[in-house]
N, C-alpha and C. Protein backbone atom coordinates (compact mmCIF):
# COMPACT_ATOMS: atom_id res chain seq x y z
N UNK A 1 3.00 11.79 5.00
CA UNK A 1 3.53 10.91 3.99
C UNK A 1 3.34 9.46 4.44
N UNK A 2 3.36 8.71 3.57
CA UNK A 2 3.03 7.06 3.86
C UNK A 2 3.32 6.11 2.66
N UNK A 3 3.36 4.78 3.24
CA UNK A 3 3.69 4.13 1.43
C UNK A 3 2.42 3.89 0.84
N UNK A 4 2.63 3.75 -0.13
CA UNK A 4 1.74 3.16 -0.99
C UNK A 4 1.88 1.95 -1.66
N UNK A 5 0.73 0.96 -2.02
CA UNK A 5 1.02 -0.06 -2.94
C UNK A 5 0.30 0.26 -4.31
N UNK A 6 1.44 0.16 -5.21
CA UNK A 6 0.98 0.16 -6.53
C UNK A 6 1.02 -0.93 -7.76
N UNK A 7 0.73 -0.57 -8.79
CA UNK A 7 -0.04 -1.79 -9.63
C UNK A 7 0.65 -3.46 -9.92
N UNK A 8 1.98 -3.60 -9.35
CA UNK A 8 1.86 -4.74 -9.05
C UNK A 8 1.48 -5.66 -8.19
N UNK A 9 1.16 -4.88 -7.12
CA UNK A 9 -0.27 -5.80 -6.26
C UNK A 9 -1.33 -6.02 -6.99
N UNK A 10 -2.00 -5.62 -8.07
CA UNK A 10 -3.02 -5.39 -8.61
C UNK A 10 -3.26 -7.08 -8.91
N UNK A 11 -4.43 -7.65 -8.15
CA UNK A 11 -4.93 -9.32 -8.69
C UNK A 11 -3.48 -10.17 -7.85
N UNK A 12 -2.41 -9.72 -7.58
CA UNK A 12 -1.25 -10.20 -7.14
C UNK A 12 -1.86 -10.76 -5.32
N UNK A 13 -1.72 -10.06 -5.07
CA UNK A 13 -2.50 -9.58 -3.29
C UNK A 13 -1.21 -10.66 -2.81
N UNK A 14 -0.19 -11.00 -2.91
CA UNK A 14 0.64 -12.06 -2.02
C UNK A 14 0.45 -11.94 -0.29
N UNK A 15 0.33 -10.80 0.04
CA UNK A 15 0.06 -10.80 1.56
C UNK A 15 1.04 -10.96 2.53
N UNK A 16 2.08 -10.71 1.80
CA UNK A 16 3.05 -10.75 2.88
C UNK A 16 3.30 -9.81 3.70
N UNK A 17 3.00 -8.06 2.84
CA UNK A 17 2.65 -6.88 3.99
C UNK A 17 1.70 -7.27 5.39
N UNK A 18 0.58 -7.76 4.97
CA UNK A 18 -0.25 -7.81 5.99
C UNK A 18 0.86 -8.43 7.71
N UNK A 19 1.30 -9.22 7.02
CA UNK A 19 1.94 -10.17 8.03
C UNK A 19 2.81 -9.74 9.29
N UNK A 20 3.78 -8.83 8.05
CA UNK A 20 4.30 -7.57 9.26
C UNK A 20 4.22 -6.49 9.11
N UNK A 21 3.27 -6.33 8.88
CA UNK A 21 2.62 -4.47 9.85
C UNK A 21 2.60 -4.72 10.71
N UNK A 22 3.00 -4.16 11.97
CA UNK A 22 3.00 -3.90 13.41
C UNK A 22 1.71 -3.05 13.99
N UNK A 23 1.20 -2.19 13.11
CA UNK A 23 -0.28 -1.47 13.36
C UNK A 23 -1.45 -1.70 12.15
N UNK A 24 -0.85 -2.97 11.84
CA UNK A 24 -2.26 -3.64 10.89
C UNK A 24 -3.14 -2.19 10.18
N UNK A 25 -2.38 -1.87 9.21
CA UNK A 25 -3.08 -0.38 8.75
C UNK A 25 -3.51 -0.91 7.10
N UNK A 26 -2.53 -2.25 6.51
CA UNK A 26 -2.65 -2.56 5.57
C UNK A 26 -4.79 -3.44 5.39
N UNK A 27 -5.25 -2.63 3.93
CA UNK A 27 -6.42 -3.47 4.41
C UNK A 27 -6.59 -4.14 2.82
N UNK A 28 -7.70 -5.09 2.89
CA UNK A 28 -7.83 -5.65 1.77
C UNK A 28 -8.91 -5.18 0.70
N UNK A 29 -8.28 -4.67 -0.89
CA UNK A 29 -9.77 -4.25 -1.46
C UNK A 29 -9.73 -5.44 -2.39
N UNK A 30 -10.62 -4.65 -3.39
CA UNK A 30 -11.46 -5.70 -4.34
C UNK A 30 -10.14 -6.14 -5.21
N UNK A 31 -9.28 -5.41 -5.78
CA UNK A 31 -8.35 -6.00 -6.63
C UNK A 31 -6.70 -6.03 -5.61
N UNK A 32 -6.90 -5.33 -4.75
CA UNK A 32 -5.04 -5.01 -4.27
C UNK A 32 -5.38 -4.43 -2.66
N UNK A 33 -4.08 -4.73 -1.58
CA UNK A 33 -3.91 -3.80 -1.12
C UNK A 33 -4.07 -2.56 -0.67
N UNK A 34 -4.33 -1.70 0.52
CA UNK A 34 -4.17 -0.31 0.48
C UNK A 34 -3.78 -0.46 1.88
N UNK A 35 -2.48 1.12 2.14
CA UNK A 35 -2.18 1.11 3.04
C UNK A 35 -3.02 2.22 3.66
N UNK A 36 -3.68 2.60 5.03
CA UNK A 36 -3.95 3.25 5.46
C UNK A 36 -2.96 4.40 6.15
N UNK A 37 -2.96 5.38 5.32
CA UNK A 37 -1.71 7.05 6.06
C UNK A 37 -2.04 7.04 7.21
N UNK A 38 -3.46 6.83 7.57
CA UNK A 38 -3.66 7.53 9.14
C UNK A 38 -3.18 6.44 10.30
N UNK A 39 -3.02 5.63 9.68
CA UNK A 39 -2.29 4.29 10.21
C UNK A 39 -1.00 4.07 10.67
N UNK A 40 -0.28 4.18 9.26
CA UNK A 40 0.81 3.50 9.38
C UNK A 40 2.15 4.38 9.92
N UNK A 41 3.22 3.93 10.37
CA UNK A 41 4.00 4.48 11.02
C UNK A 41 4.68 4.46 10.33
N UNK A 42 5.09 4.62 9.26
CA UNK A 42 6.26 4.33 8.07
C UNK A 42 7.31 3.66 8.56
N UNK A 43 7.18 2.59 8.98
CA UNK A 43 8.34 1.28 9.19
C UNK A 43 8.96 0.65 8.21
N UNK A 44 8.16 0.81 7.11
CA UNK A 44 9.18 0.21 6.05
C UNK A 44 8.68 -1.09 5.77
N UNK A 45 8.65 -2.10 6.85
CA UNK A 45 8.36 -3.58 6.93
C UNK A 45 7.57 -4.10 6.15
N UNK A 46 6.28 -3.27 5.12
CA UNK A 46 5.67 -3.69 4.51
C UNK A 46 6.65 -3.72 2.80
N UNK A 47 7.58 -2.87 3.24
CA UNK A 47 7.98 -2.38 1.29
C UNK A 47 8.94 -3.90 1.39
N UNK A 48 9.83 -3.85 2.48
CA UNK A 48 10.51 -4.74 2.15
C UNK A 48 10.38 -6.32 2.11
N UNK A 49 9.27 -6.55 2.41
CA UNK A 49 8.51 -7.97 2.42
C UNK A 49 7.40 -8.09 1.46
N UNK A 50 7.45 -6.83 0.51
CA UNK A 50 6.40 -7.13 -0.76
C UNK A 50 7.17 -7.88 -1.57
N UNK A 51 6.91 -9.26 -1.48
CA UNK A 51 7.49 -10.27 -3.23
C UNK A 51 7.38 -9.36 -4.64
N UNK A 52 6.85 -8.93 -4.25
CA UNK A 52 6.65 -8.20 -5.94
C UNK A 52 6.90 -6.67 -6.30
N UNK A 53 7.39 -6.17 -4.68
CA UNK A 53 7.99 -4.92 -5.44
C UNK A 53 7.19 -3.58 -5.30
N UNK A 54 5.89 -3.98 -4.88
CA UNK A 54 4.31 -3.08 -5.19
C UNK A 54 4.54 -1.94 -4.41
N UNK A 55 5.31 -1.98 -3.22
CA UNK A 55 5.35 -0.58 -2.27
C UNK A 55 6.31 0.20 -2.18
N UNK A 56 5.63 1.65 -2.62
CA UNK A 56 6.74 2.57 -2.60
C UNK A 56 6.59 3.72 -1.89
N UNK A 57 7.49 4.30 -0.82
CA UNK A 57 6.92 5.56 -0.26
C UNK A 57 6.06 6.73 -1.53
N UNK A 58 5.34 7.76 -0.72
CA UNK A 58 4.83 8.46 -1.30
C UNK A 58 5.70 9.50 -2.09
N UNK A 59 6.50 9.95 -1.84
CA UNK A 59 6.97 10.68 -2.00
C UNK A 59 8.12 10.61 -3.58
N UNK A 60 8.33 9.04 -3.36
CA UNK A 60 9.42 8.32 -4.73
C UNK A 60 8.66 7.99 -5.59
N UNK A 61 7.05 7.96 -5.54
CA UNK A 61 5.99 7.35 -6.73
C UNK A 61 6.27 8.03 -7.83
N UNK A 62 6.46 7.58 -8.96
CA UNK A 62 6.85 7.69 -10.47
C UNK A 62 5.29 8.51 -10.58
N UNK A 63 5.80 9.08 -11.69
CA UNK A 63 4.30 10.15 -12.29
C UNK A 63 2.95 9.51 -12.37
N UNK A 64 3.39 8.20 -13.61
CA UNK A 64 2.50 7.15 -13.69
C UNK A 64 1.70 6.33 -12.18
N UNK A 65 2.79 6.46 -11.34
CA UNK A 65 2.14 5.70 -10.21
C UNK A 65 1.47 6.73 -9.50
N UNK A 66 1.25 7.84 -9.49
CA UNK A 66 0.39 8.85 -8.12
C UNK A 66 -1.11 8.58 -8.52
N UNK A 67 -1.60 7.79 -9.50
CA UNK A 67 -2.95 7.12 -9.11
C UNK A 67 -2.79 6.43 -8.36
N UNK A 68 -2.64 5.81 -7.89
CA UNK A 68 -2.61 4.59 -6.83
C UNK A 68 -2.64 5.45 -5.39
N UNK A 69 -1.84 6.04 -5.37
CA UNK A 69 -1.94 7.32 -4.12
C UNK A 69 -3.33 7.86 -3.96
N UNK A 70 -4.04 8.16 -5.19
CA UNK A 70 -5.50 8.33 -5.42
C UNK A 70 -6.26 7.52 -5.31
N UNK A 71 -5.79 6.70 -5.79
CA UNK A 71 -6.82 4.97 -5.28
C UNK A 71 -6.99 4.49 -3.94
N UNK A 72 -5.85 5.04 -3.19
CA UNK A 72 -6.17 4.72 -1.86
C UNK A 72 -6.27 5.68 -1.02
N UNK A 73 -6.42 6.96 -0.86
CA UNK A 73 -7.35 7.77 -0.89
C UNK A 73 -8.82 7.68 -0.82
N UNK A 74 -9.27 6.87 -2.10
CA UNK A 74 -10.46 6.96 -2.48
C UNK A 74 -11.22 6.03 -1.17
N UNK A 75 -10.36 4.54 -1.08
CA UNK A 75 -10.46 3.31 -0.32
C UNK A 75 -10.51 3.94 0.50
N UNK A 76 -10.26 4.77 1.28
CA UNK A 76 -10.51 5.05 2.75
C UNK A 76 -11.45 5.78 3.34
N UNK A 77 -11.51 6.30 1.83
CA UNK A 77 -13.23 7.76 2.16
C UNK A 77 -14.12 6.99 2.12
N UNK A 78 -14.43 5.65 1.64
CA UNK A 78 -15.27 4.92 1.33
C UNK A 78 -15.28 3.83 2.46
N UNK A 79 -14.60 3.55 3.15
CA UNK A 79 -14.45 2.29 3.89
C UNK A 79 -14.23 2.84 5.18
């Protein structure tokens, strides 16, 4: 399990996750955010320093949001 950022990062990118991750797992795509699972240690530090709200563990993602779980997925097979 891991967080995810969803569509209000989208064009948003504020960057304040990046800042405190402690294992820099957060990376940058073309429109938003993605956190890397194989990365991150679930600290939390990124949800609660998103201005906008965008990160939510995996597990609490609303129906509508488990694309984004897929979206970054995708970001990582690719990158």
């Amino acid at each position: 399990m891991s967080f995810v950022i969803t569509a209000d990062c989208i064009d948003e990118k504020a960057g304040e996750c990046l800042e405190v991750c402690p294992v820099d797992c957060i990376e940058e795509g073309h429109d938003q955010y993605y956190i890397n699972p194989r990365i991150c240690i679930d600290c939390g530090a990124c949800e609660v320093a998103c201005p906008v709200g965008a990160i939510a563990w995996e597990d609490e993602l609303r129906e509508d949001e488990k694309i984004y779980l897929e979206k970054a997925i995708q970001f990582f097979k690719n990158h």
